[in-house]
C-alpha atoms as a PDB file:
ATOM      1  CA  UNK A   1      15.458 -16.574  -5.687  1.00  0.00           C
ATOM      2  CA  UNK A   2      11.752 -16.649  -6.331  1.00  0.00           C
ATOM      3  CA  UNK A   3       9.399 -14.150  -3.924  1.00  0.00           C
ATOM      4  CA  UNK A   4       6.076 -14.715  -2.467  1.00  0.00           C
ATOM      5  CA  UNK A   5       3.165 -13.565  -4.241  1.00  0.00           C
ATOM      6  CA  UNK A   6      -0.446 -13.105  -3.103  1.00  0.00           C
ATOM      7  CA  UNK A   7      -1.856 -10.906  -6.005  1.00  0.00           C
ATOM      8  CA  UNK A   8      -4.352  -9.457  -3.728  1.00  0.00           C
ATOM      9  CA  UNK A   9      -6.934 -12.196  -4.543  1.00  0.00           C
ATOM     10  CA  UNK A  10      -9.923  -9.503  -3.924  1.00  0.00           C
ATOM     11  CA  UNK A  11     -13.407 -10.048  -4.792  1.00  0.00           C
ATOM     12  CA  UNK A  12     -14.170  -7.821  -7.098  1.00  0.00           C
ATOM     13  CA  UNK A  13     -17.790  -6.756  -5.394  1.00  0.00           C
ATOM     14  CA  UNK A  14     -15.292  -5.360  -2.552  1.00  0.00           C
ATOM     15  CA  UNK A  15     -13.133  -2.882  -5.068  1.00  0.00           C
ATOM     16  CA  UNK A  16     -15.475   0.677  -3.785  1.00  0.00           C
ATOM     17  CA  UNK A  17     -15.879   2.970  -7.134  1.00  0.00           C
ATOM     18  CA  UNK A  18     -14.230   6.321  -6.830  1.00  0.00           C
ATOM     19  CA  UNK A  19     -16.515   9.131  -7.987  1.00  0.00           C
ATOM     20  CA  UNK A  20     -14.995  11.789 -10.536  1.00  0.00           C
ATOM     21  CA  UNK A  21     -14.695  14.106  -7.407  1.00  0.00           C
ATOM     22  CA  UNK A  22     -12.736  12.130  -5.609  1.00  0.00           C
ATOM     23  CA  UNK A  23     -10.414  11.324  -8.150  1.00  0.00           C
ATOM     24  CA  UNK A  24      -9.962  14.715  -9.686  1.00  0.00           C
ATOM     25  CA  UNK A  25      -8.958  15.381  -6.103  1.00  0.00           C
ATOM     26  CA  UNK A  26      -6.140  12.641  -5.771  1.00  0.00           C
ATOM     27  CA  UNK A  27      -4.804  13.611  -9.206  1.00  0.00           C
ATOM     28  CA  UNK A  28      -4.532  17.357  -8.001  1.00  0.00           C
ATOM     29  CA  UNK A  29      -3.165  16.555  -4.504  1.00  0.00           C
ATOM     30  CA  UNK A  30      -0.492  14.287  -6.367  1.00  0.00           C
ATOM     31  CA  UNK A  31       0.435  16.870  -9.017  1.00  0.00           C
ATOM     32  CA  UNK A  32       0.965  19.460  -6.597  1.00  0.00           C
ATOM     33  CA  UNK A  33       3.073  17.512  -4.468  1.00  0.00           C
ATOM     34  CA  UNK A  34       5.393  16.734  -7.382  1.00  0.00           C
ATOM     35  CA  UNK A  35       5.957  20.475  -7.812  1.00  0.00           C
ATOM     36  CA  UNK A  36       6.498  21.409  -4.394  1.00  0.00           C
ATOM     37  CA  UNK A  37       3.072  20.824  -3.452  1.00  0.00           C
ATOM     38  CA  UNK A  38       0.001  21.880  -1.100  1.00  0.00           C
ATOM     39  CA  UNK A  39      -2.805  19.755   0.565  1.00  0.00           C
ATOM     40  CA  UNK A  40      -5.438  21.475  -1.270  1.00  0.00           C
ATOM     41  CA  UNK A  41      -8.055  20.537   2.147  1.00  0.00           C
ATOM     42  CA  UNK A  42      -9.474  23.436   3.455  1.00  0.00           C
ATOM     43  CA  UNK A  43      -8.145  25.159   6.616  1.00  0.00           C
ATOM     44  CA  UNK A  44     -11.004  25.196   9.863  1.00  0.00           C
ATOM     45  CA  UNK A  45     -10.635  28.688   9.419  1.00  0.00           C
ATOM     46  CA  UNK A  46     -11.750  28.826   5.717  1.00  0.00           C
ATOM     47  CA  UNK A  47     -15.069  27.090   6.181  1.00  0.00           C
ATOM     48  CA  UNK A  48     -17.820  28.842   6.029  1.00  0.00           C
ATOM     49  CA  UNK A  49     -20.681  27.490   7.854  1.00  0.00           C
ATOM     50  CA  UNK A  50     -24.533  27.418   5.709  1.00  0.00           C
ATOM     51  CA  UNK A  51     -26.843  29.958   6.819  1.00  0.00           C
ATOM     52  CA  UNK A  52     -24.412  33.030   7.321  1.00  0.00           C
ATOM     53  CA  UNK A  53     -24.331  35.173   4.351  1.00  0.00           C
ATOM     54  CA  UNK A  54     -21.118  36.727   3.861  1.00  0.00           C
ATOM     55  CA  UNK A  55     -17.858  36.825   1.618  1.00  0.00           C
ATOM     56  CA  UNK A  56     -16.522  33.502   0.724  1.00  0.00           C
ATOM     57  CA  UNK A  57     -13.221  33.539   2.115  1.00  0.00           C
ATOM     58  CA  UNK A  58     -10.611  31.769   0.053  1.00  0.00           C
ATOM     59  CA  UNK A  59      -9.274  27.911   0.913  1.00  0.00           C
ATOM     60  CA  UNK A  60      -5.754  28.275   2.932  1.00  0.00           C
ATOM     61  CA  UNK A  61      -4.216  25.727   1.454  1.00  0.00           C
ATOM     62  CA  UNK A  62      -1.507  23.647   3.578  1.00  0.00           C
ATOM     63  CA  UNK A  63       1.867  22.474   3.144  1.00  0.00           C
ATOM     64  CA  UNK A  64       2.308  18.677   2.423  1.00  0.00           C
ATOM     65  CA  UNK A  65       4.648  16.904   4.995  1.00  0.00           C
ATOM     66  CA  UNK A  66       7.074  14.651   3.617  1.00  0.00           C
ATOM     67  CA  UNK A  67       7.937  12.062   5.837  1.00  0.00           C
ATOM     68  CA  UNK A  68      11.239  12.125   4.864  1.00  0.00           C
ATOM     69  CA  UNK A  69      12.727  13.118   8.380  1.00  0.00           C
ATOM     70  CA  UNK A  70      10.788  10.193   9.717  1.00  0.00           C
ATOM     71  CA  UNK A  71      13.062   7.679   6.816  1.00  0.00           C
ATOM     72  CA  UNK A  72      16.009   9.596   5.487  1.00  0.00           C
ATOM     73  CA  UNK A  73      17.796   7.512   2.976  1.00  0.00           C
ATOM     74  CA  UNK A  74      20.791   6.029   5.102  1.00  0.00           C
ATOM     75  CA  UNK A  75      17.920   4.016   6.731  1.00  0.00           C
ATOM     76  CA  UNK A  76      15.703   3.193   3.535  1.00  0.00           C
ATOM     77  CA  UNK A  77      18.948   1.922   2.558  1.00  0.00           C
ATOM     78  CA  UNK A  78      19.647   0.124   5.734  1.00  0.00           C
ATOM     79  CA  UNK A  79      16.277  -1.358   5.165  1.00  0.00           C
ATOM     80  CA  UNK A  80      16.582  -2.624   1.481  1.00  0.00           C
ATOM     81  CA  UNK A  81      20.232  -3.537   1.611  1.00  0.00           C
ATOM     82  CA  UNK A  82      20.017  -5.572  -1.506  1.00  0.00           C
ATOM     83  CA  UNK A  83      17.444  -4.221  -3.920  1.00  0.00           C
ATOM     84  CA  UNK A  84      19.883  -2.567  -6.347  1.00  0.00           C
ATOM     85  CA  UNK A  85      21.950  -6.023  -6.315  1.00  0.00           C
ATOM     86  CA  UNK A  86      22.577  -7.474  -9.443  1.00  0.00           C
ATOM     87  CA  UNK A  87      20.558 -10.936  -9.011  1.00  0.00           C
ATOM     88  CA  UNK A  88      17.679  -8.816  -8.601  1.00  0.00           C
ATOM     89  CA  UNK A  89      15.504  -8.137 -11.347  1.00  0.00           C
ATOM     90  CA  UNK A  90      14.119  -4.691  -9.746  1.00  0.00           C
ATOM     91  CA  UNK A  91      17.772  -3.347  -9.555  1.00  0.00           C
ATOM     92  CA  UNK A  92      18.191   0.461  -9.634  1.00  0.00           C
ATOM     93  CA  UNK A  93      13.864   0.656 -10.088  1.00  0.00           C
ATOM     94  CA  UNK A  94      12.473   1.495  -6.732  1.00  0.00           C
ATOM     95  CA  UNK A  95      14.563   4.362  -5.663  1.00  0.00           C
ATOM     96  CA  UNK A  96      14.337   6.170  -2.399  1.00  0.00           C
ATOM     97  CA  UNK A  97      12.946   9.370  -3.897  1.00  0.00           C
ATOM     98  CA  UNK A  98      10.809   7.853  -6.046  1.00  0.00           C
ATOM     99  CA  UNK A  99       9.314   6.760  -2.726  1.00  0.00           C
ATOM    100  CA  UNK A 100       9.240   9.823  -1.194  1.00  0.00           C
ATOM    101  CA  UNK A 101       7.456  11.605  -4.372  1.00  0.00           C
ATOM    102  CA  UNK A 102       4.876   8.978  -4.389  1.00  0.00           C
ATOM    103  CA  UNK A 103       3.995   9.137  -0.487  1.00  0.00           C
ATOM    104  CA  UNK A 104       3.155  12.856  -0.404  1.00  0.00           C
ATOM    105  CA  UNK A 105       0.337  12.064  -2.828  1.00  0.00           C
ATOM    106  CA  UNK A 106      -1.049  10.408   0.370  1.00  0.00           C
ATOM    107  CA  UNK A 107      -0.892  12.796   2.990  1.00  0.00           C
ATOM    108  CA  UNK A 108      -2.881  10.717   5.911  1.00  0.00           C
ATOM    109  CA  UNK A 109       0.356   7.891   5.066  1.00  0.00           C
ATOM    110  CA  UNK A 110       3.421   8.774   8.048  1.00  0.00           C
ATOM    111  CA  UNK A 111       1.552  11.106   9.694  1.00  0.00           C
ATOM    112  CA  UNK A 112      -1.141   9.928  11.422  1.00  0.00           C
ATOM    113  CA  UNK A 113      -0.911   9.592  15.484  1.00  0.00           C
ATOM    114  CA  UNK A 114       2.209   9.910  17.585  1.00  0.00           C
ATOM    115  CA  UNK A 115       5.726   9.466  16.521  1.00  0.00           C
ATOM    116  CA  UNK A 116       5.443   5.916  17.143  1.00  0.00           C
ATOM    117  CA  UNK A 117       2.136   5.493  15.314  1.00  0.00           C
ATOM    118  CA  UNK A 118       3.805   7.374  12.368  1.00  0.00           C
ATOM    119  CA  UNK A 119       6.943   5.154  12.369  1.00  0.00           C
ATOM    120  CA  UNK A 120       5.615   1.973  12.909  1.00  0.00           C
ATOM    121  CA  UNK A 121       2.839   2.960   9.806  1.00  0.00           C
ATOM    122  CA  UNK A 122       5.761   3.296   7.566  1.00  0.00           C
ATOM    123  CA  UNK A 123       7.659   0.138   9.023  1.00  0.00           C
ATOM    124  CA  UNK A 124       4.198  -2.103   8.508  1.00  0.00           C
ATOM    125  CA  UNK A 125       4.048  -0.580   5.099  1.00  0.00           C
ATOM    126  CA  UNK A 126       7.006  -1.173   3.972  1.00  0.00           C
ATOM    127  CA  UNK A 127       7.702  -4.602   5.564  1.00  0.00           C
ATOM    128  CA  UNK A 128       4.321  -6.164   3.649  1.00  0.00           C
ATOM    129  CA  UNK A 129       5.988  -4.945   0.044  1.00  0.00           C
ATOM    130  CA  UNK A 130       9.090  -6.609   0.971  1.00  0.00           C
ATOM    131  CA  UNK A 131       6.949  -9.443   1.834  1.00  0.00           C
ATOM    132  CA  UNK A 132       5.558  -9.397  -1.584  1.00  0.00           C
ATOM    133  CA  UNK A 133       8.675  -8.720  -3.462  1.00  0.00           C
ATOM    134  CA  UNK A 134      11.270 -10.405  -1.857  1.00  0.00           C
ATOM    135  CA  UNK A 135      14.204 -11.821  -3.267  1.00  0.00           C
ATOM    136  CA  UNK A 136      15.372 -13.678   0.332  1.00  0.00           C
ATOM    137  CA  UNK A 137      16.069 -17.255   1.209  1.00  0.00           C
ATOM    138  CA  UNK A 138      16.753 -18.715   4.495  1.00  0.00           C
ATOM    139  CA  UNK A 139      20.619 -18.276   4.357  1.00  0.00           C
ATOM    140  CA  UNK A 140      20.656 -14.996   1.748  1.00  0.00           C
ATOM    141  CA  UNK A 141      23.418 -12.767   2.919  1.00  0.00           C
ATOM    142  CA  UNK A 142      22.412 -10.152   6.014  1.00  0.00           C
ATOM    143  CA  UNK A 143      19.617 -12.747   6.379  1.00  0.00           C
ATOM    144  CA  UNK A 144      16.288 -13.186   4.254  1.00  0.00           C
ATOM    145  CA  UNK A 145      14.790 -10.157   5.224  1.00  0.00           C
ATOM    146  CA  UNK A 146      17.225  -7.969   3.951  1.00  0.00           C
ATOM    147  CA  UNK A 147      15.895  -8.410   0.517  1.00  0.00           C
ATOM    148  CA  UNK A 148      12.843  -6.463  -0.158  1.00  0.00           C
ATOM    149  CA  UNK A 149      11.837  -4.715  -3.029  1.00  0.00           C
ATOM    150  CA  UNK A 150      13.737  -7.172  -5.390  1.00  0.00           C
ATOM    151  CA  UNK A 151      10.702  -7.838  -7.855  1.00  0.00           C
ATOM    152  CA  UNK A 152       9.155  -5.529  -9.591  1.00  0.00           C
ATOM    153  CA  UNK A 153       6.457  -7.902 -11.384  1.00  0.00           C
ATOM    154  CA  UNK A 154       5.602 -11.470 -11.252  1.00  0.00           C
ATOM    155  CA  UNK A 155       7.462 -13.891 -12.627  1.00  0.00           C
ATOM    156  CA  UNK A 156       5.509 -16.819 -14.793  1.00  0.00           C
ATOM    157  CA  UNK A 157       2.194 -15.515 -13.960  1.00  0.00           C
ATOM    158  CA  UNK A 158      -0.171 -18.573 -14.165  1.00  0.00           C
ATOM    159  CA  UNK A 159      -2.503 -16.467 -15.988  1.00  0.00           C
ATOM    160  CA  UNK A 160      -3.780 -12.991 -17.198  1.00  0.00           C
ATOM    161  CA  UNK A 161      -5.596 -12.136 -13.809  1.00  0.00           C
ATOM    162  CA  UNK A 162      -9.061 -10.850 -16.283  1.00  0.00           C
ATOM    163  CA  UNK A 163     -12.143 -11.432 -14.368  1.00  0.00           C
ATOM    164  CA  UNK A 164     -14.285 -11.220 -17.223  1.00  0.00           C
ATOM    165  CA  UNK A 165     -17.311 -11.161 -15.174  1.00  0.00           C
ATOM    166  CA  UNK A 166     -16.040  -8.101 -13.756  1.00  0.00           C
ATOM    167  CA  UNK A 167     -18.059  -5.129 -16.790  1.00  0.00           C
ATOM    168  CA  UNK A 168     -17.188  -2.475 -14.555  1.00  0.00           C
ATOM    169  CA  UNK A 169     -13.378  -2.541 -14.944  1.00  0.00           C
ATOM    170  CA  UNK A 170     -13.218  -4.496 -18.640  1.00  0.00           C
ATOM    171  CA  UNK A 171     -10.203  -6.062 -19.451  1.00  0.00           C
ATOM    172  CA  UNK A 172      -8.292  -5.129 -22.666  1.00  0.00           C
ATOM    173  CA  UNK A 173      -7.437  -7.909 -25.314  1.00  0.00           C
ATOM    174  CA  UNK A 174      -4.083  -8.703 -25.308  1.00  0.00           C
ATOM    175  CA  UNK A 175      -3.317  -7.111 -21.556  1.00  0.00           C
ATOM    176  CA  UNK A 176      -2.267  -8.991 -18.655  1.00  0.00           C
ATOM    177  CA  UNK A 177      -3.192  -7.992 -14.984  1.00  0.00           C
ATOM    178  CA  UNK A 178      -0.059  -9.422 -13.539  1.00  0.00           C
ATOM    179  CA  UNK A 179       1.055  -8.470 -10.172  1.00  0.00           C
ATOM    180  CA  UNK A 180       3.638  -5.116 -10.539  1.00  0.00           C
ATOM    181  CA  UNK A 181       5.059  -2.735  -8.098  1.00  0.00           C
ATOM    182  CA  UNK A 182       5.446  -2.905  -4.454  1.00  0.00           C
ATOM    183  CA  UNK A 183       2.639  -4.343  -3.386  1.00  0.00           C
ATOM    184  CA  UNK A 184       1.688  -6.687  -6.822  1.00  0.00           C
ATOM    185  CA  UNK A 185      -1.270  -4.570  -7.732  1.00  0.00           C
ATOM    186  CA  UNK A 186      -3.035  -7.807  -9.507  1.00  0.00           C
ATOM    187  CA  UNK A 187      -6.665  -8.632 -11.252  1.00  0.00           C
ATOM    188  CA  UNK A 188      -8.901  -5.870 -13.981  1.00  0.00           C
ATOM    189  CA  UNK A 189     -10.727  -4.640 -11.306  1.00  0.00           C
ATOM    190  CA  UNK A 190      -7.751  -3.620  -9.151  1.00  0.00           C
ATOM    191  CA  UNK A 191      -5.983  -1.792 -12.168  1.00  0.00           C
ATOM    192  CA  UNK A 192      -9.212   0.030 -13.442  1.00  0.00           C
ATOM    193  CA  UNK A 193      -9.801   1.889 -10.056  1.00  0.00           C
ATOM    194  CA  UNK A 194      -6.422   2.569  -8.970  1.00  0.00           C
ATOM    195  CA  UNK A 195      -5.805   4.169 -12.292  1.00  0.00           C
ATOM    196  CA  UNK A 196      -8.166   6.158 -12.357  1.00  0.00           C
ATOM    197  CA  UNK A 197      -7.780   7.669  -8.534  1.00  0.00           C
ATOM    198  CA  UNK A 198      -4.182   8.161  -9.787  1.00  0.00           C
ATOM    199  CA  UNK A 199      -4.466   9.522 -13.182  1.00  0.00           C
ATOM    200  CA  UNK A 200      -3.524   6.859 -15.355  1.00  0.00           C
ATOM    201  CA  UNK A 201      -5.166   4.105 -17.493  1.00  0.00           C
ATOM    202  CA  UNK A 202      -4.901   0.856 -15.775  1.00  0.00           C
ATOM    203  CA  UNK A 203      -6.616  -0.959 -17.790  1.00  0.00           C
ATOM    204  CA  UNK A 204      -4.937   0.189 -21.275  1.00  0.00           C
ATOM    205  CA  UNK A 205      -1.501   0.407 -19.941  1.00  0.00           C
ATOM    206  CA  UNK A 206      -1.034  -2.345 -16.478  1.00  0.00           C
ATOM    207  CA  UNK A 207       2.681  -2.182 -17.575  1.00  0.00           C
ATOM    208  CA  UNK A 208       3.226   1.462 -16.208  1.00  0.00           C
ATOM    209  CA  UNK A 209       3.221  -0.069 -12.502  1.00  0.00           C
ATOM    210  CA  UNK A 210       6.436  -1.790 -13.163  1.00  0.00           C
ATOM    211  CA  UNK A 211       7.490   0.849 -15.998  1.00  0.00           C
ATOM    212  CA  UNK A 212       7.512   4.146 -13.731  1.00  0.00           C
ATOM    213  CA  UNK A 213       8.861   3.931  -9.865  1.00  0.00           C
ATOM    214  CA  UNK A 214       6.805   6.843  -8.849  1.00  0.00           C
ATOM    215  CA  UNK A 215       3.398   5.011 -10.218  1.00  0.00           C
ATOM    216  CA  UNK A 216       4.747   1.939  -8.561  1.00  0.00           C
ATOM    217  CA  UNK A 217       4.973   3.147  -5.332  1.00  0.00           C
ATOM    218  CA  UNK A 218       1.753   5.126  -5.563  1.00  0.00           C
ATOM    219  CA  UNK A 219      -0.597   2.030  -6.169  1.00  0.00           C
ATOM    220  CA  UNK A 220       0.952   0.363  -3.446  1.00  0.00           C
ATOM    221  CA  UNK A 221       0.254   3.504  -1.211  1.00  0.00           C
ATOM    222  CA  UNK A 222      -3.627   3.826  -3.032  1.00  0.00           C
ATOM    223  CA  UNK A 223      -4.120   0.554  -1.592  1.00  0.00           C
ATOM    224  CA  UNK A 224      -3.072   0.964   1.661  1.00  0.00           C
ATOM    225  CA  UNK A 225      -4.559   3.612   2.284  1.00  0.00           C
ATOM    226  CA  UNK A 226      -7.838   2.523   0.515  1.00  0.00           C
ATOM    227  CA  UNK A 227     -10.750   0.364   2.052  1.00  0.00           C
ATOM    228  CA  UNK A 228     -12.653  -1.508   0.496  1.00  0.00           C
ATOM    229  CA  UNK A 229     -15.509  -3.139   1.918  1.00  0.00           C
ATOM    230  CA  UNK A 230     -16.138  -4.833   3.913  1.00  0.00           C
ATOM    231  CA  UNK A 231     -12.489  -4.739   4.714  1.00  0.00           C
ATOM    232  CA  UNK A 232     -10.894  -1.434   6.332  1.00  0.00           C
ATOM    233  CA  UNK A 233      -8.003   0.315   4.844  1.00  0.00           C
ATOM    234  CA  UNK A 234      -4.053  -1.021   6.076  1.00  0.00           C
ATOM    235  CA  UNK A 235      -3.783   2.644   7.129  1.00  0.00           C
ATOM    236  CA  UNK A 236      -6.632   2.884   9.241  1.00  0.00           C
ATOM    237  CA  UNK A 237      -5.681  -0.303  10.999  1.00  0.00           C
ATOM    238  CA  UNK A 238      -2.102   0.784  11.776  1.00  0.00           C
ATOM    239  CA  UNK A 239      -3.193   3.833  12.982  1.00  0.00           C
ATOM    240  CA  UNK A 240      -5.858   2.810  15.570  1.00  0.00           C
ATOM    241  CA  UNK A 241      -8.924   4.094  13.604  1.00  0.00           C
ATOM    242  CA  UNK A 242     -10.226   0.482  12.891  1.00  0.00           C
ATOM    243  CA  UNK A 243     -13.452   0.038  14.572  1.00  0.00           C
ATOM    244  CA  UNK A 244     -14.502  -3.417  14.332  1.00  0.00           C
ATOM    245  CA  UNK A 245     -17.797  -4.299  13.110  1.00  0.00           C
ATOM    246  CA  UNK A 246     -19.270  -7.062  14.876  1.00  0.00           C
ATOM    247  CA  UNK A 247     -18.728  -9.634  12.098  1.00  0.00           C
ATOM    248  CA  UNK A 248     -15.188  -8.622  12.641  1.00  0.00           C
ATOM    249  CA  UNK A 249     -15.346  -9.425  16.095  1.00  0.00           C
ATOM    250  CA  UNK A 250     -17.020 -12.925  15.339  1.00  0.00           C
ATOM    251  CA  UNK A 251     -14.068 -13.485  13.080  1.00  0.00           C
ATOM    252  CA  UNK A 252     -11.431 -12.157  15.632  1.00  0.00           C
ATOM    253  CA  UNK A 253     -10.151  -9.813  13.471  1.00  0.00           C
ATOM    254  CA  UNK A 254      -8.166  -7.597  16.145  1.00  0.00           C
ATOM    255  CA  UNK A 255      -6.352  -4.608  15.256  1.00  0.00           C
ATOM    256  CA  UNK A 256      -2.391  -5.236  14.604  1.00  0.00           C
ATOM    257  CA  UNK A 257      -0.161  -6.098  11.811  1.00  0.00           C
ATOM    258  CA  UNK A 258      -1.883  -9.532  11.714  1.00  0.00           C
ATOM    259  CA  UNK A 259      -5.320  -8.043  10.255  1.00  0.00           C
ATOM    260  CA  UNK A 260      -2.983  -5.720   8.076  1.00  0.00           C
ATOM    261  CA  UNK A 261      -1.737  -9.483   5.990  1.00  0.00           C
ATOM    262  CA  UNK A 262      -5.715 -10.474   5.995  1.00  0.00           C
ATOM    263  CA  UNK A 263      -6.590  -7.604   4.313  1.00  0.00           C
ATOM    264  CA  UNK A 264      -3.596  -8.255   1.662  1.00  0.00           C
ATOM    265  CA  UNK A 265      -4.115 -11.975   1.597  1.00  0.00           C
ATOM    266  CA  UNK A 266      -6.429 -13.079   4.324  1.00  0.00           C
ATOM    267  CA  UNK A 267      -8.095 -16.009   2.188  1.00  0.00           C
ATOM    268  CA  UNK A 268      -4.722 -17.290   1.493  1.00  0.00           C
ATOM    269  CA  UNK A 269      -2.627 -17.117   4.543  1.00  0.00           C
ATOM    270  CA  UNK A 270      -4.945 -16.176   7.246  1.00  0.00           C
ATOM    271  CA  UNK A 271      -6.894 -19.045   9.825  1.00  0.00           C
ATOM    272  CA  UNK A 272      -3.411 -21.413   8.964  1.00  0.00           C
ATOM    273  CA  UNK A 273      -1.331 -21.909  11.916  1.00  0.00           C
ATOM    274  CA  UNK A 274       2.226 -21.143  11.570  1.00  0.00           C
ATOM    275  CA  UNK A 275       1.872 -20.109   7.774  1.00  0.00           C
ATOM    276  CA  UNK A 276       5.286 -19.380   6.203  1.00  0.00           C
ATOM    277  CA  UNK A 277       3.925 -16.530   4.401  1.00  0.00           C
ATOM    278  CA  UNK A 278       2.665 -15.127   7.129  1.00  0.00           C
ATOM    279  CA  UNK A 279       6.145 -15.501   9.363  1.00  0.00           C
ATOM    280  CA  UNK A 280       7.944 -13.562   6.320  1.00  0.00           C
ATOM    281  CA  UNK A 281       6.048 -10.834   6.513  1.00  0.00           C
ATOM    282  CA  UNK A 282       6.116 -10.600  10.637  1.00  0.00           C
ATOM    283  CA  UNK A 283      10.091 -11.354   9.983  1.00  0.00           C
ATOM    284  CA  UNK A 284      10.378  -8.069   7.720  1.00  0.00           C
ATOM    285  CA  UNK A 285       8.186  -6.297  10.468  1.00  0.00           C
ATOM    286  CA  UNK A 286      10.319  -7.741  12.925  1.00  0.00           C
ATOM    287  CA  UNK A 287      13.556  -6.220  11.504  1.00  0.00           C
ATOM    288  CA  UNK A 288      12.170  -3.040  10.243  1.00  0.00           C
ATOM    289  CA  UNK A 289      10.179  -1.957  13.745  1.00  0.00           C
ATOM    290  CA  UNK A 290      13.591  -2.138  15.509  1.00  0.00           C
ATOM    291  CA  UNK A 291      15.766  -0.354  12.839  1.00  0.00           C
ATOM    292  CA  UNK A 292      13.117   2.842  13.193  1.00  0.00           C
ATOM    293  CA  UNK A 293      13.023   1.974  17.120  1.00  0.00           C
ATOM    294  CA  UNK A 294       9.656   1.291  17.853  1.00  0.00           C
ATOM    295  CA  UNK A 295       7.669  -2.063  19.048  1.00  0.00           C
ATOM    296  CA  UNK A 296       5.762  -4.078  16.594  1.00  0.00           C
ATOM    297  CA  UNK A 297       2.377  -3.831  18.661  1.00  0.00           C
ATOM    298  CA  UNK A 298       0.214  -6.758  19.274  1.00  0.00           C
ATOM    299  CA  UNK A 299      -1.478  -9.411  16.910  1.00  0.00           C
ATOM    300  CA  UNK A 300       1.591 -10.079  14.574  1.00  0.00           C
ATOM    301  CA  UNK A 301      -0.106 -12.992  13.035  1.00  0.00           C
ATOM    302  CA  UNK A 302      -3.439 -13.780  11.753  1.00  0.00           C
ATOM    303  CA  UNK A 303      -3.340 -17.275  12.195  1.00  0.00           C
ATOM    304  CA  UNK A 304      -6.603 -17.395  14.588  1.00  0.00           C
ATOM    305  CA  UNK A 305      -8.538 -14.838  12.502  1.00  0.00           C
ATOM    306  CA  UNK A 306     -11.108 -15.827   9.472  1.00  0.00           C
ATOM    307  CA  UNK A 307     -10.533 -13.745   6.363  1.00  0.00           C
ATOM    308  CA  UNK A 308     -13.033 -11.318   4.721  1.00  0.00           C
ATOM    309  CA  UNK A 309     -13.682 -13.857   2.005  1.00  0.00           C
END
């Protein structure tokens, strides 16, 4: 079994730099949720609005969601029916609460829009990291895309994925920048950031993506739910927030799960008719839309669109 692996080939000019704030922020919002957790955003009624002079009424802080109820664990299992098999290599890693831990660090993620919206988010999501670590072959058992999450890091990586030019996010002797985790977080300036939004050192210590579940799952979810220019976020495009930019439109890029794979691996896969990569991921979609009973939406492929690179 060998999976498909795009490595998010990003430039790294696109990667946006989180500020301290920002990141401080993420760290807290992920802490708490591992203790029982609050969305530290303020309330509307909390706000107080410049110009009134009064008492400073204190933040209201909210309960974070899980979106549990939306995927209970009979159908994350029904979804990943052979990631704890033996003849994968990611057996027993990517556990179903590790997912669920590492989701309420991202509180837009399952519960954004409708019912439908929500599900079909978490369906898109979790059909492109089955994409990228799947273990599945034409005539695999339950069919080949019943084997998602089988990888955990990529196997005979041609090289150390430093780009050296990159002096923002240096690369540490002796450290590769392999593609780990769910969605084979890949490349120096890839590590660096998402590290640092979620509290660890990328750079130092790339092998705690495919050392810790929870981390795992987070950077997949940090990218997701991350844009960087000028490419939107997968979130915002699978919730209906995209707004096209008229270089977007020039390019075709249309809203659906089809823009979602050019944002992972446009320059790859996209603008190539009937790419095999691109049919495994709409394959994954395919399955995983009807087993949470909701339509796939338009745009499946990206086959007529011209990627962001």
């Amino acid at each position: 079994m060998q999976p498909f692996f795009s490595n998010l080939k990003m430039n790294s000019s696109r990667c946006i730099p989180f500020s301290l704030v920002s990141s401080l922020l993420t760290i807290i919002v992920c802490s708490a949720a591992l203790l029982g957790g609050v969305d530290a955003r303020p309330s509307s009624a909390s706000r107080v609005e410049p110009g009134r002079p009064g008492p400073i009424r204190p933040v209201r802080p909210r309960p974070i969601v899980s979106i549990s109820p939306l995927i209970p664990k009979q159908l994350f299992d029904k979804l990943f029916l052979h990631k704890d098999d033996a003849a994968c290599p990611a057996n027993n890693f990517y556990s179903y609460e590790s997912f669920i831990k590492a989701a309420k660090c991202f509180p837009s993620f399952g519960s954004t829009g409708n019912l439908t919206t929500r599900k079909r988010e978490i369906a898109a999501f979790l059909a492109q990291i089955s994409h990228e670590t799947t273990g599945g072959w034409a005539t695999a058992p339950d069919g080949p895309y019943s084997w998602g999450l089988c990888f955990k890091e990529e196997v005979s990586p041609g090289s150390d994925y430093c780009d050296s030019s990159n002096t923002q996010w240096p690369c540490v002797p002796g450290k590769s920048y392999k593609g780990r985790g769910p969605i084979q977080l890949s490349w120096n300036y890839n590590y660096g950031p998402a590290g640092r939004a979620l509290g660890f050192d990328g750079l130092n210590n790339p092998e705690l993506v495919s050392n810790n579940s929870i981390i795992a799952f987070r950077t997949a979810l940090w990218f997701w739910t991350t844009p960087q220019s000028p490419k939107p976020s997968c979130h915002d495009v699978m919730v209906g927030t995209y707004v096209p930019t008229q270089a977007d439109v020039a390019a075709n890029r249309t809203a659906g799960y089809g823009l979602v794979t050019n944002i992972i691996n446009g320059g790859l896969e996209c603008g190539i008719p009937n790419d095999a990569r691109v049919n495994d991921r709409i394959g994954y979609f395919k399955r995983y839309a009807q087993l949470f009973q909701v339509d796939t939406g338009p745009n499946l492929d990206c086959q007529y669109q011209k990627s962001f690179a």
